[in-house]
Protein backbone atom coordinates (compact mmCIF):
# COMPACT_ATOMS: atom_id res chain seq x y z
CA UNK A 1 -45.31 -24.05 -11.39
CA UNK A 2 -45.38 -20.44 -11.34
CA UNK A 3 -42.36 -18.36 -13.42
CA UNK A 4 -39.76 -17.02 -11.84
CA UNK A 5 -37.37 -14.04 -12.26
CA UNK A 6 -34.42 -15.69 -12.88
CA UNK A 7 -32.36 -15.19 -15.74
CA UNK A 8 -29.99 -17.82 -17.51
CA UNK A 9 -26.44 -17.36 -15.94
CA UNK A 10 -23.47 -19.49 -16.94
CA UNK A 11 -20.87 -20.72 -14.79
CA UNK A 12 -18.04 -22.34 -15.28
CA UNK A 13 -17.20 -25.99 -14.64
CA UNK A 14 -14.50 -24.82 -12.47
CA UNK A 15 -16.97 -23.10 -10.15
CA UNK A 16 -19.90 -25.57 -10.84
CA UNK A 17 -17.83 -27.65 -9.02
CA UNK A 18 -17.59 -25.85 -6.27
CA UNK A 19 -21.12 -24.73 -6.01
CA UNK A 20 -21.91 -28.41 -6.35
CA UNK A 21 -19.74 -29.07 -3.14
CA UNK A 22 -21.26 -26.22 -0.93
CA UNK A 23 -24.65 -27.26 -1.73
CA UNK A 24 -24.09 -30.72 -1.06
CA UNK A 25 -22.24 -29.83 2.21
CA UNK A 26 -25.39 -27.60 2.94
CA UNK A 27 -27.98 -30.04 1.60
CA UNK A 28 -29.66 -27.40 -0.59
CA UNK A 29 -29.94 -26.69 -4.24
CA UNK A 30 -27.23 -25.44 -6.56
CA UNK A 31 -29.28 -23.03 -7.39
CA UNK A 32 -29.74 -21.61 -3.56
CA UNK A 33 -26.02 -21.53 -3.55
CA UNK A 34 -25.99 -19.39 -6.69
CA UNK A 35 -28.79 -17.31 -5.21
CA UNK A 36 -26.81 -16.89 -1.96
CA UNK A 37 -23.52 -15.72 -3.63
CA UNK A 38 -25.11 -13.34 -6.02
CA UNK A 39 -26.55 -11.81 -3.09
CA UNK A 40 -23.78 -10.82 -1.22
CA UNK A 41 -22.04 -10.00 -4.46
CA UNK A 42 -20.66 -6.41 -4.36
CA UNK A 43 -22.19 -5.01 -7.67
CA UNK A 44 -20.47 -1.34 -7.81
CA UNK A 45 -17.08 -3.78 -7.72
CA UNK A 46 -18.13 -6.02 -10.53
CA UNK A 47 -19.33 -3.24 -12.41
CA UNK A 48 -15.97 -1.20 -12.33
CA UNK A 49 -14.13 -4.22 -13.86
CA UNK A 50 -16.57 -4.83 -15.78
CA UNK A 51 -15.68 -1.34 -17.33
CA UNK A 52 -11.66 -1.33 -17.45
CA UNK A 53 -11.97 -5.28 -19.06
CA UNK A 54 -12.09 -4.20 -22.69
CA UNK A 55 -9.32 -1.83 -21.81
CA UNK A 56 -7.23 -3.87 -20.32
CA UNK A 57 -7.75 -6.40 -23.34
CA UNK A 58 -7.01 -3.95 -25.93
CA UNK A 59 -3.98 -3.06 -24.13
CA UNK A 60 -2.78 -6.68 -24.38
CA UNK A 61 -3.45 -7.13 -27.73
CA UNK A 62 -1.04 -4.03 -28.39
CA UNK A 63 -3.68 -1.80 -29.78
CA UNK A 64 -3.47 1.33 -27.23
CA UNK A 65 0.99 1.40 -27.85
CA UNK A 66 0.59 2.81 -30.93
């Protein structure tokens, strides 16, 4: 079976579980779902809060009152 360019992503059992649904409502793979989703994913979006999260955790945590 030839490689593919996929890379190990982790998803939670909360949204396994809906991946699971869609792709047996669709009759395809979870893994077409996945493929699907991260497709249409808007990446400039994900990025940005990517960027503000430890921020926004160190804020919690009290360490940008001081």
């Amino acid at each position: 079976m030839a490689q593919t360019q996929r890379k190990p992503v982790y998803v939670q059992p909360k949204h396994h579980e809906i991946l699971r649904r869609i792709a047996f409502e669709q009759r395809c793979n979870i893994s077409d779902v996945l493929d699907a989703v991260l497709e249409q994913a808007d990446w400039e979006t994900i990025t940005q809060e990517a960027r503000n999260k430890p921020v926004q955790r160190s804020m919690k945590r009290g360490g940008m009152d001081q």
